[in-house]
PDB file of N, CA and C in Angstrom:
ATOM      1  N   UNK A   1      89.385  81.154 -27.091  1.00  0.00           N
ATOM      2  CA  UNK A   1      90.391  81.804 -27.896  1.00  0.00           C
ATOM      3  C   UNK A   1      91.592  80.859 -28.022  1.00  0.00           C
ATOM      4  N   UNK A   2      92.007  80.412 -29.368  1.00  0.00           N
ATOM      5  CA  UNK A   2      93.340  79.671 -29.498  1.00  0.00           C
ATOM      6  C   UNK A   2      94.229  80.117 -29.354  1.00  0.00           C
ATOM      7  N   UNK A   3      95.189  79.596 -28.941  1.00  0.00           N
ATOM      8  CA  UNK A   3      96.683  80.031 -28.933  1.00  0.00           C
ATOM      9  C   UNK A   3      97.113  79.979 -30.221  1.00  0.00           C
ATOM     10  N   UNK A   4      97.816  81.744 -30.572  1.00  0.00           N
ATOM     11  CA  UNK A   4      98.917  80.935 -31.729  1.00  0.00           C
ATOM     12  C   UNK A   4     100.051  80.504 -31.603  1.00  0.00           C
ATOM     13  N   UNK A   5     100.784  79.747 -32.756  1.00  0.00           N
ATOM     14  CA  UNK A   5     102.051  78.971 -32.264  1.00  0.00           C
ATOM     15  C   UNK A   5     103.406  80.413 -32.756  1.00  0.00           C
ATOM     16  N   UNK A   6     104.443  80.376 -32.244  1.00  0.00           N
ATOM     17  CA  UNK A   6     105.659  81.212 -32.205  1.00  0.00           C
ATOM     18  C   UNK A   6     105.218  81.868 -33.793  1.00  0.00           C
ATOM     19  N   UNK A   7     105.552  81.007 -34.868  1.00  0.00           N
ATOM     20  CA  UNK A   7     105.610  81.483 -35.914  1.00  0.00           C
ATOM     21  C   UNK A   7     104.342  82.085 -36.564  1.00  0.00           C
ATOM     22  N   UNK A   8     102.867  81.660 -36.249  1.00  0.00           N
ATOM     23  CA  UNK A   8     101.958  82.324 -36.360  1.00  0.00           C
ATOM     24  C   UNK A   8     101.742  83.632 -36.264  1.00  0.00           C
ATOM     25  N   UNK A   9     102.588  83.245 -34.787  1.00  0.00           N
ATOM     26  CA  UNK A   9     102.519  85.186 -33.789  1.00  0.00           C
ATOM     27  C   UNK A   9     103.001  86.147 -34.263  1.00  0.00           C
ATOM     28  N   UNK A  10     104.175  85.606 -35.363  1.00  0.00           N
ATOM     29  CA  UNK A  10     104.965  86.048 -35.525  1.00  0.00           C
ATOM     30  C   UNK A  10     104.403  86.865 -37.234  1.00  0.00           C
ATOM     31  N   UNK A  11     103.910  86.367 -37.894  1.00  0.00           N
ATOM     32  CA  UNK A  11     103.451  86.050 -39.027  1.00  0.00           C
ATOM     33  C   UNK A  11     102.102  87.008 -38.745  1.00  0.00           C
ATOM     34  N   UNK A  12     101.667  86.949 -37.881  1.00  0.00           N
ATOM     35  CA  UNK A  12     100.352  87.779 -37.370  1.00  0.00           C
ATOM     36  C   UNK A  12     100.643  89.323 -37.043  1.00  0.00           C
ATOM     37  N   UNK A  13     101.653  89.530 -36.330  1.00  0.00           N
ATOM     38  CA  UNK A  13     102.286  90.504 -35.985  1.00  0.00           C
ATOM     39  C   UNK A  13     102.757  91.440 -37.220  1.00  0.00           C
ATOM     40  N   UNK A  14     104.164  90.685 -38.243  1.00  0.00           N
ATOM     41  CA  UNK A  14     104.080  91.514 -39.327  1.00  0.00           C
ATOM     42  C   UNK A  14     103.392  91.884 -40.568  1.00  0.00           C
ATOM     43  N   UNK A  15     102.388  91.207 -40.394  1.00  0.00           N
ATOM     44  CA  UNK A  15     100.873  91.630 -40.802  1.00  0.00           C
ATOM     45  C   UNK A  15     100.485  92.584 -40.622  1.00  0.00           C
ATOM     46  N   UNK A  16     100.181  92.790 -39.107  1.00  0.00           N
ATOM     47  CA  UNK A  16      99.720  93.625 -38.576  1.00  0.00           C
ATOM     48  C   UNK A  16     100.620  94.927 -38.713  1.00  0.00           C
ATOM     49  N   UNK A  17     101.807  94.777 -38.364  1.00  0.00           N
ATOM     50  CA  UNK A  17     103.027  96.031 -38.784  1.00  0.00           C
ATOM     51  C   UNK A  17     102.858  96.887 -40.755  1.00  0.00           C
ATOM     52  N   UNK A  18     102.753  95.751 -41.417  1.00  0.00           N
ATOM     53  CA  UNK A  18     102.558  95.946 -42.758  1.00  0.00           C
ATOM     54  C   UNK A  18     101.172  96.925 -43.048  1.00  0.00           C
ATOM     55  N   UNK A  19     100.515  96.264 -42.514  1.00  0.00           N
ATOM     56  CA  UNK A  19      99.150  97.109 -42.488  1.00  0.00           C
ATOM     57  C   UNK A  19      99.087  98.205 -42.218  1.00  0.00           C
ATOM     58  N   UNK A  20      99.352  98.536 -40.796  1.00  0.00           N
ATOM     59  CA  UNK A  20      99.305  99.725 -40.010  1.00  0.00           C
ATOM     60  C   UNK A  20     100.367 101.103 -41.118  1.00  0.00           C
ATOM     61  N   UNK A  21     101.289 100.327 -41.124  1.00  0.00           N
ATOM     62  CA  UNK A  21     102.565 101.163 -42.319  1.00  0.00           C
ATOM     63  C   UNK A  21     101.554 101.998 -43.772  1.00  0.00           C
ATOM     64  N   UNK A  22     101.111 101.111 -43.964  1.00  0.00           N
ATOM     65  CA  UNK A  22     100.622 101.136 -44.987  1.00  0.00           C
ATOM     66  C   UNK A  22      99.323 102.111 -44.979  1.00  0.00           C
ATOM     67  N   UNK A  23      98.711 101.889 -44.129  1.00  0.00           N
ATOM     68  CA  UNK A  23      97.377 103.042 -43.763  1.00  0.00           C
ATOM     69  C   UNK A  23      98.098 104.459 -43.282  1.00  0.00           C
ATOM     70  N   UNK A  24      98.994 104.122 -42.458  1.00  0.00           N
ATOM     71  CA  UNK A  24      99.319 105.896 -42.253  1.00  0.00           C
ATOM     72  C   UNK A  24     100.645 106.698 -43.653  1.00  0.00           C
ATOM     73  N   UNK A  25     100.936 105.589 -44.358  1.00  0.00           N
ATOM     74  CA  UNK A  25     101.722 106.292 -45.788  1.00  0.00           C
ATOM     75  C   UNK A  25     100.377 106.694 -46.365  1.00  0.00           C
ATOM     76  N   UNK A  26      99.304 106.427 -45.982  1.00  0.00           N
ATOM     77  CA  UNK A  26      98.314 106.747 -46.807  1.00  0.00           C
ATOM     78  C   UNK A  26      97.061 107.967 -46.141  1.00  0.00           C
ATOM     79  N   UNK A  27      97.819 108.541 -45.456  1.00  0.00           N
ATOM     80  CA  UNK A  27      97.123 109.756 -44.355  1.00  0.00           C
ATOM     81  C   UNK A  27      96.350 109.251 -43.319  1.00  0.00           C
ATOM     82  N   UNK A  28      96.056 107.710 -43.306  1.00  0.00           N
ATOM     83  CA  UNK A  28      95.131 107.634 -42.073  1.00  0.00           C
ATOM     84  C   UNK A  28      95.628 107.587 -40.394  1.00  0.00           C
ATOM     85  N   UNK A  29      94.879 108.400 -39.685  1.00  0.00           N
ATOM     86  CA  UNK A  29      95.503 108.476 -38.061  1.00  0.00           C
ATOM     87  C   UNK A  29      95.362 106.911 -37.864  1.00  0.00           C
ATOM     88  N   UNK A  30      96.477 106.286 -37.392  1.00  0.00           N
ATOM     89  CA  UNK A  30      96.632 104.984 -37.063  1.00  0.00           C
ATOM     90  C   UNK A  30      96.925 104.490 -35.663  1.00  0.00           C
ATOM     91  N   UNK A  31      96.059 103.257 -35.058  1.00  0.00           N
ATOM     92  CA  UNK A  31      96.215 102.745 -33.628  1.00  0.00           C
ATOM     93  C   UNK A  31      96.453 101.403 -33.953  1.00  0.00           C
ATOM     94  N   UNK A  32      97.485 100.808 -33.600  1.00  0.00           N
ATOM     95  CA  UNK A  32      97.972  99.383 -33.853  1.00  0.00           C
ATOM     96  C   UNK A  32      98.579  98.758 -32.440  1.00  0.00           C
ATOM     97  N   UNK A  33      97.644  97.804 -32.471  1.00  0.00           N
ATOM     98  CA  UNK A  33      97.965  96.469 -30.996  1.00  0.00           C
ATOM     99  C   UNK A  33      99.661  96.221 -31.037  1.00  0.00           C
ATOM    100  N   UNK A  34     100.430  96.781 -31.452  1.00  0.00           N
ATOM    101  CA  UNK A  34     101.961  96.615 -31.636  1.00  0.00           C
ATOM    102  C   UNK A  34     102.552  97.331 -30.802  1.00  0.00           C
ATOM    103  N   UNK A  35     103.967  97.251 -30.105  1.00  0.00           N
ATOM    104  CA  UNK A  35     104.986  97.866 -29.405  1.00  0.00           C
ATOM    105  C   UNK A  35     105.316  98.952 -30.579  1.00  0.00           C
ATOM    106  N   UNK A  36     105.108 100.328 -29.609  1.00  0.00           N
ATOM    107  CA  UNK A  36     105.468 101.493 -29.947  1.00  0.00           C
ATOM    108  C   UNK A  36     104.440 102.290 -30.868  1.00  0.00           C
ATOM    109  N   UNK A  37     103.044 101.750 -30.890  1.00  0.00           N
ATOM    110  CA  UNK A  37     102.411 102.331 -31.617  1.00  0.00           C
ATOM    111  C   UNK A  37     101.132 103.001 -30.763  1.00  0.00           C
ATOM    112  N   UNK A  38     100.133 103.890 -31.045  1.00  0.00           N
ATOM    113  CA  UNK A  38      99.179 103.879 -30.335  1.00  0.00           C
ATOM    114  C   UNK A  38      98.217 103.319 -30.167  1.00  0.00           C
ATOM    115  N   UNK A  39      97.943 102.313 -29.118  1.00  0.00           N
ATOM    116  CA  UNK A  39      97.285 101.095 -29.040  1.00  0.00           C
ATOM    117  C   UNK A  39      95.478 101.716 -28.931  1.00  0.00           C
ATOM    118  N   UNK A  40      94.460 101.033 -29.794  1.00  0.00           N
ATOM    119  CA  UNK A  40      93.403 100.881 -30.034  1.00  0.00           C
ATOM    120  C   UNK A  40      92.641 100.799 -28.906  1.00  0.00           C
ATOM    121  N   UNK A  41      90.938 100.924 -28.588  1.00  0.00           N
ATOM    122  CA  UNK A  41      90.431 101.427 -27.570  1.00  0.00           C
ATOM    123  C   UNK A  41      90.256 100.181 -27.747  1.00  0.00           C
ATOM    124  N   UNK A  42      89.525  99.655 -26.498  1.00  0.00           N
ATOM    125  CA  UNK A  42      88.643  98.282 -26.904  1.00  0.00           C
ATOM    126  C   UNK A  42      87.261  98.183 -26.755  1.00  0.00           C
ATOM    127  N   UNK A  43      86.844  97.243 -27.930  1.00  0.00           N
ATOM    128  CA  UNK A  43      85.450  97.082 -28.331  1.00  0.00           C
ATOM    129  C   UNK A  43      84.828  95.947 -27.698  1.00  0.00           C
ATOM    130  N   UNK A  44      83.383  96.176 -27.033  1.00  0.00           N
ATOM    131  CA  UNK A  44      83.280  95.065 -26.387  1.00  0.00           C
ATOM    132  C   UNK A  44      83.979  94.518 -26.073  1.00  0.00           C
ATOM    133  N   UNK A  45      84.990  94.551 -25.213  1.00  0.00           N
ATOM    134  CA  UNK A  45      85.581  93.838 -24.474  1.00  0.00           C
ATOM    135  C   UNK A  45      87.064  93.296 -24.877  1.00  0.00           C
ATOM    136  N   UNK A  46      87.341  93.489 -26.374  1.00  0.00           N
ATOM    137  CA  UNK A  46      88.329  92.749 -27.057  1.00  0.00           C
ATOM    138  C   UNK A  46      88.978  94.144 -27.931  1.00  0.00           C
ATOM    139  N   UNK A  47      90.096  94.529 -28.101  1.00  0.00           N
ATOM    140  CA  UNK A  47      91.007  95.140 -28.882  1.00  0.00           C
ATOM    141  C   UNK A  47      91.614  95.003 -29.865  1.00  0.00           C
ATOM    142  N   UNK A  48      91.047  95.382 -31.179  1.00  0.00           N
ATOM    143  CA  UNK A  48      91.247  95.035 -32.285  1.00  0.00           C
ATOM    144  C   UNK A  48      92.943  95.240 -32.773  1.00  0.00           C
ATOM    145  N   UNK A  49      93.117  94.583 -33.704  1.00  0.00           N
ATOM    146  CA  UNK A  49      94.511  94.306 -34.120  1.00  0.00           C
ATOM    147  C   UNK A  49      94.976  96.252 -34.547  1.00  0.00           C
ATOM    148  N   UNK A  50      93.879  96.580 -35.034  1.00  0.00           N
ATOM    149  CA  UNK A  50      93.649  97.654 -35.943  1.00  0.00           C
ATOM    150  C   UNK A  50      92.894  98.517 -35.706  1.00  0.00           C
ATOM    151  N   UNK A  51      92.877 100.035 -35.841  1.00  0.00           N
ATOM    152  CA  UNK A  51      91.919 101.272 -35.748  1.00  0.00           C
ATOM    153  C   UNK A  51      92.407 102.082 -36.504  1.00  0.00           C
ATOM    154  N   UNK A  52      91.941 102.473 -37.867  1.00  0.00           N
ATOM    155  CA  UNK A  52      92.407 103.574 -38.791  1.00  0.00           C
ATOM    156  C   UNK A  52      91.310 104.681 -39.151  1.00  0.00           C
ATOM    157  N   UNK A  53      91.585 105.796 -38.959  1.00  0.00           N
ATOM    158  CA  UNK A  53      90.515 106.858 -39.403  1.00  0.00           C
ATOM    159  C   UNK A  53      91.599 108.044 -40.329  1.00  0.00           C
ATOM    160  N   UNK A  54      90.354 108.095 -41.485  1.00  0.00           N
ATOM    161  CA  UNK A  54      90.692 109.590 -42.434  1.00  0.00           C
ATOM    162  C   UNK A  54      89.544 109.903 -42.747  1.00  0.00           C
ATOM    163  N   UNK A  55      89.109 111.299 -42.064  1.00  0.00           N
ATOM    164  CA  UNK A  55      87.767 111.762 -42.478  1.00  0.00           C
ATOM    165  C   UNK A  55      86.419 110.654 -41.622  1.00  0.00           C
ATOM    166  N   UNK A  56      85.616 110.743 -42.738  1.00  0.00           N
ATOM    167  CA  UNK A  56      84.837 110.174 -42.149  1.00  0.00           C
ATOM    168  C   UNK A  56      84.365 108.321 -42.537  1.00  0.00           C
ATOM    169  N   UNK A  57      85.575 108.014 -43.052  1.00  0.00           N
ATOM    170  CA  UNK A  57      85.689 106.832 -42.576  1.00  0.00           C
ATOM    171  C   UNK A  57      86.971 106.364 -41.491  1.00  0.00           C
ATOM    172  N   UNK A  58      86.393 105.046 -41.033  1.00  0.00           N
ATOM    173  CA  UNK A  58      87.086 104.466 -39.650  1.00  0.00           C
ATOM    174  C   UNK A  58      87.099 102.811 -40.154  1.00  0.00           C
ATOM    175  N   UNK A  59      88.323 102.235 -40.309  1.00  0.00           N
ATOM    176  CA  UNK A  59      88.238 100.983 -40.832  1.00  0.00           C
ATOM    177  C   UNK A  59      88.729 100.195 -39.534  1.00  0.00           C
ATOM    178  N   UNK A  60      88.414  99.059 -38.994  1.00  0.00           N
ATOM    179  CA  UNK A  60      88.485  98.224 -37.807  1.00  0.00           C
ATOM    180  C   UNK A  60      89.120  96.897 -38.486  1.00  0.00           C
ATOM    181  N   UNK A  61      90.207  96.566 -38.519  1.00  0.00           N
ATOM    182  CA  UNK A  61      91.063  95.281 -39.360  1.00  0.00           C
ATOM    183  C   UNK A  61      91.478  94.645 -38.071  1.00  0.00           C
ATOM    184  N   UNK A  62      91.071  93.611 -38.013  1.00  0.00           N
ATOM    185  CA  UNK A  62      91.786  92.180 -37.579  1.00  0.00           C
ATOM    186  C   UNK A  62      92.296  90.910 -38.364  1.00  0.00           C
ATOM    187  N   UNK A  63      93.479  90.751 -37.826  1.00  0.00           N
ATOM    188  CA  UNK A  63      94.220  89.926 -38.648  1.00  0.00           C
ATOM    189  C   UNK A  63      94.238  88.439 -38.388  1.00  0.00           C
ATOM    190  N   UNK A  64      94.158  87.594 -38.889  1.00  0.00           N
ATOM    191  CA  UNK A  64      93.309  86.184 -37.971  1.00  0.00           C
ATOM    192  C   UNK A  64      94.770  85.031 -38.882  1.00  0.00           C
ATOM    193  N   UNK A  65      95.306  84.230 -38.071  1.00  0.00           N
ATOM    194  CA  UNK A  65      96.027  82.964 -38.441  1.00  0.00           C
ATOM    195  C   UNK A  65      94.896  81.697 -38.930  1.00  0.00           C
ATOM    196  N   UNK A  66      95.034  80.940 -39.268  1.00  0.00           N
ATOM    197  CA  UNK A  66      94.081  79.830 -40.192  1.00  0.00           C
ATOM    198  C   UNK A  66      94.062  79.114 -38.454  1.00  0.00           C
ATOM    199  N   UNK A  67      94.696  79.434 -37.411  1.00  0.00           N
ATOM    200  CA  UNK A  67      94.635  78.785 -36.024  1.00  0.00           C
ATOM    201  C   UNK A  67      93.731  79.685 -35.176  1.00  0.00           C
ATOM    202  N   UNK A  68      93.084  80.764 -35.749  1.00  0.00           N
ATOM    203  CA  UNK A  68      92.800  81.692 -34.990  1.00  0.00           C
ATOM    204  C   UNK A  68      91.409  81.946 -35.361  1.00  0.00           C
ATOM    205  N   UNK A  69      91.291  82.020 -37.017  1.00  0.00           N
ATOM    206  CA  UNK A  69      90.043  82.503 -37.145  1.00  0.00           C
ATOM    207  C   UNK A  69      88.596  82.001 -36.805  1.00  0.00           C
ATOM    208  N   UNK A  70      88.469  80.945 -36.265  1.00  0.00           N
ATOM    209  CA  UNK A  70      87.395  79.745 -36.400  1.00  0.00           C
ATOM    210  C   UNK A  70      87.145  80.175 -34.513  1.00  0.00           C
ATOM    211  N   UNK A  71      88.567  79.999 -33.948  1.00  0.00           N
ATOM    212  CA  UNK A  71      88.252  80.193 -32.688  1.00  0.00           C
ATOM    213  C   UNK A  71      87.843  81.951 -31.922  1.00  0.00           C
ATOM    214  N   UNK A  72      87.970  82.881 -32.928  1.00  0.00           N
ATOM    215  CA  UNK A  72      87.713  84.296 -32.540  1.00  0.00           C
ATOM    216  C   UNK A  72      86.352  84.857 -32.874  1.00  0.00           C
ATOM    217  N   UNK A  73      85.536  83.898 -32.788  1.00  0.00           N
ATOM    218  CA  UNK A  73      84.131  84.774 -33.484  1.00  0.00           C
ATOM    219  C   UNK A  73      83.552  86.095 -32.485  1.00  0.00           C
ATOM    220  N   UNK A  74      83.148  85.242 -31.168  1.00  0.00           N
ATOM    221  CA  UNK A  74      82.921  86.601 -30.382  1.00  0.00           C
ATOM    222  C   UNK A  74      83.882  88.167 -30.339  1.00  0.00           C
ATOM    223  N   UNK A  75      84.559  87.856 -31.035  1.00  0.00           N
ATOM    224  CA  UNK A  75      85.590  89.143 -30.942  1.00  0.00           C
ATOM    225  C   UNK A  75      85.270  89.661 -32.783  1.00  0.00           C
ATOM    226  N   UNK A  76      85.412  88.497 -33.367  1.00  0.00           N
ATOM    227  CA  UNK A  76      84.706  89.380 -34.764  1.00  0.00           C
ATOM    228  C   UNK A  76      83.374  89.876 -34.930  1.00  0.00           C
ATOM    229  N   UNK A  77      82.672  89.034 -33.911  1.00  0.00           N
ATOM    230  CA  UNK A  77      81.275  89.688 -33.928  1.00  0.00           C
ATOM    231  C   UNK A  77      81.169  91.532 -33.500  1.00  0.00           C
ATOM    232  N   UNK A  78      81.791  91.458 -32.158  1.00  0.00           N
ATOM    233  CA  UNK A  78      81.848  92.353 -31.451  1.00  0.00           C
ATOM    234  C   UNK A  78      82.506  93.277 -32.280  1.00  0.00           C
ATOM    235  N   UNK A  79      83.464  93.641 -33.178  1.00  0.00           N
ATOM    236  CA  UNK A  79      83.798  94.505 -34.182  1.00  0.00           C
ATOM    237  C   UNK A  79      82.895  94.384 -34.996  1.00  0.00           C
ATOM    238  N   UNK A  80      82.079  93.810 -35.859  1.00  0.00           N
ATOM    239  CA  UNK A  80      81.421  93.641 -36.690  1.00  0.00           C
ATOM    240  C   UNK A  80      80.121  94.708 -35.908  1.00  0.00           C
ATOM    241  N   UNK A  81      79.418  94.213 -35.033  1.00  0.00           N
ATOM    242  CA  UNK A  81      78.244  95.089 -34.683  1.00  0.00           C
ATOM    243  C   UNK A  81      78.587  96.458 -34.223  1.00  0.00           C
ATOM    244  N   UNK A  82      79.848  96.602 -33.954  1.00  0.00           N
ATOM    245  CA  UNK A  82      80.635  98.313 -33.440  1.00  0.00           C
ATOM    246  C   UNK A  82      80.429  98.789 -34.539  1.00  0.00           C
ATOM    247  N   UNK A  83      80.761  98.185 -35.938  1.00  0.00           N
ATOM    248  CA  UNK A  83      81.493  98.676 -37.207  1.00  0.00           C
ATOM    249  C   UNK A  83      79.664  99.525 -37.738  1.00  0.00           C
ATOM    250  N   UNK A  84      78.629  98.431 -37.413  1.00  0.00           N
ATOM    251  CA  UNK A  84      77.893  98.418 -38.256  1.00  0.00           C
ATOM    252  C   UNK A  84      76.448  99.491 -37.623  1.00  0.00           C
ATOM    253  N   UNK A  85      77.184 100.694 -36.238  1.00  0.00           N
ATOM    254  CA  UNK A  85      76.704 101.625 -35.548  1.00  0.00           C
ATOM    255  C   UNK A  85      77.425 102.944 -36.109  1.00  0.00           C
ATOM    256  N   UNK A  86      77.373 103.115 -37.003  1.00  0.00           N
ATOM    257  CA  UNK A  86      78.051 104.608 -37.538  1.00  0.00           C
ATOM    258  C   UNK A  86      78.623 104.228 -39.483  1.00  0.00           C
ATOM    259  N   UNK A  87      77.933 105.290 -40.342  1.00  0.00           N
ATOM    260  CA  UNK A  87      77.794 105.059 -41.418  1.00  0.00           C
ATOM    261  C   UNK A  87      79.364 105.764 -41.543  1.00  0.00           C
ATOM    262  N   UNK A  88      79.980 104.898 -42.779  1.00  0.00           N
ATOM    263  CA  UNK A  88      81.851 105.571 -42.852  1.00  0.00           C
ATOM    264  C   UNK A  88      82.564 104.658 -41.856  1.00  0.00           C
ATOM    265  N   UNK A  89      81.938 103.489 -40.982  1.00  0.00           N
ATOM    266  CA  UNK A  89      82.504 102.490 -40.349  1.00  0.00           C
ATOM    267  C   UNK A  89      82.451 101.394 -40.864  1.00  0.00           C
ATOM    268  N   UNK A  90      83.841 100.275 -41.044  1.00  0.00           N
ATOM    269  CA  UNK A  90      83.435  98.848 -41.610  1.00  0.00           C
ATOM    270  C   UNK A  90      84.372  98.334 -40.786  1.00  0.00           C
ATOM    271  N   UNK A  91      84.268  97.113 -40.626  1.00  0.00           N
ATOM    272  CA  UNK A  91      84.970  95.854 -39.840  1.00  0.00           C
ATOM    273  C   UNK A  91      85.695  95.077 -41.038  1.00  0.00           C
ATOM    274  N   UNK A  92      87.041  94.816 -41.447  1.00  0.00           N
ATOM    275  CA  UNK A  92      87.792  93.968 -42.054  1.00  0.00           C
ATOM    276  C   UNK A  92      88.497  92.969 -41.258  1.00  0.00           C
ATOM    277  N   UNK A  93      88.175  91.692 -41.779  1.00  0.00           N
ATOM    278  CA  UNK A  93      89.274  90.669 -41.412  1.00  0.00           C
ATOM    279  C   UNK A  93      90.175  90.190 -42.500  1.00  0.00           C
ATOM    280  N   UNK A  94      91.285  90.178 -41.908  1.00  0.00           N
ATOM    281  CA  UNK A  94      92.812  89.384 -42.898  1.00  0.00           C
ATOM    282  C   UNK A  94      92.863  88.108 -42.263  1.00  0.00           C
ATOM    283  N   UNK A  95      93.022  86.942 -43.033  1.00  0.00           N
ATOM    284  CA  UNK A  95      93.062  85.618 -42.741  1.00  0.00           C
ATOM    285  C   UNK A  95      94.759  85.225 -43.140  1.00  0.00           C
ATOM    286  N   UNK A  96      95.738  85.417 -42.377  1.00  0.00           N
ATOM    287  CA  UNK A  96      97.092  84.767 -42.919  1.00  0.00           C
ATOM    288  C   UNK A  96      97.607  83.110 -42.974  1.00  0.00           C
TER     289      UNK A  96
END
């Protein structure tokens, strides 16, 4: 797993804030890896950036830096095969 640099983190983070905002203006119950939000269960082993459910879909978003994405596969995998055990489930990645 790479490190990101300050501004990445940073850049990754209000990503991740933007997102999350954005799914619950839009009715979905929202769990976001962020301070003050309700943090996401973890999947295989790794905790996605993201957990949104309305009804009977459940969308799984991770947000990946151009420093990040190459080095996170086992963790996209591991959302990816969660996503792909229940129909109304998908795995999204954001590349910033």
């Amino acid at each position: 797993m790479t490190k990101r640099t300050k501004t990445g983190q940073k850049k990754h983070d209000e990503s991740v804030l933007r997102s999350a905002e954005w799914y619950k203006k839009h009715g979905f119950i929202t769990k976001a890896d962020l301070p003050g939000w309700n943090k996401p269960e973890e999947i295989g082993g790794f905790i996605p950036d993201l957990i949104v459910k309305k009804g009977k879909k459940e969308i799984i978003l991770e947000v990946e830096t151009k420093n990040t994405d190459i080095s996170d596969t086992d963790q996209q995998k591991a959302f990816k095969k969660y996503s792909e055990r229940k129909e109304g489930r998908t795995f999204r990645k954001k590349i910033i």
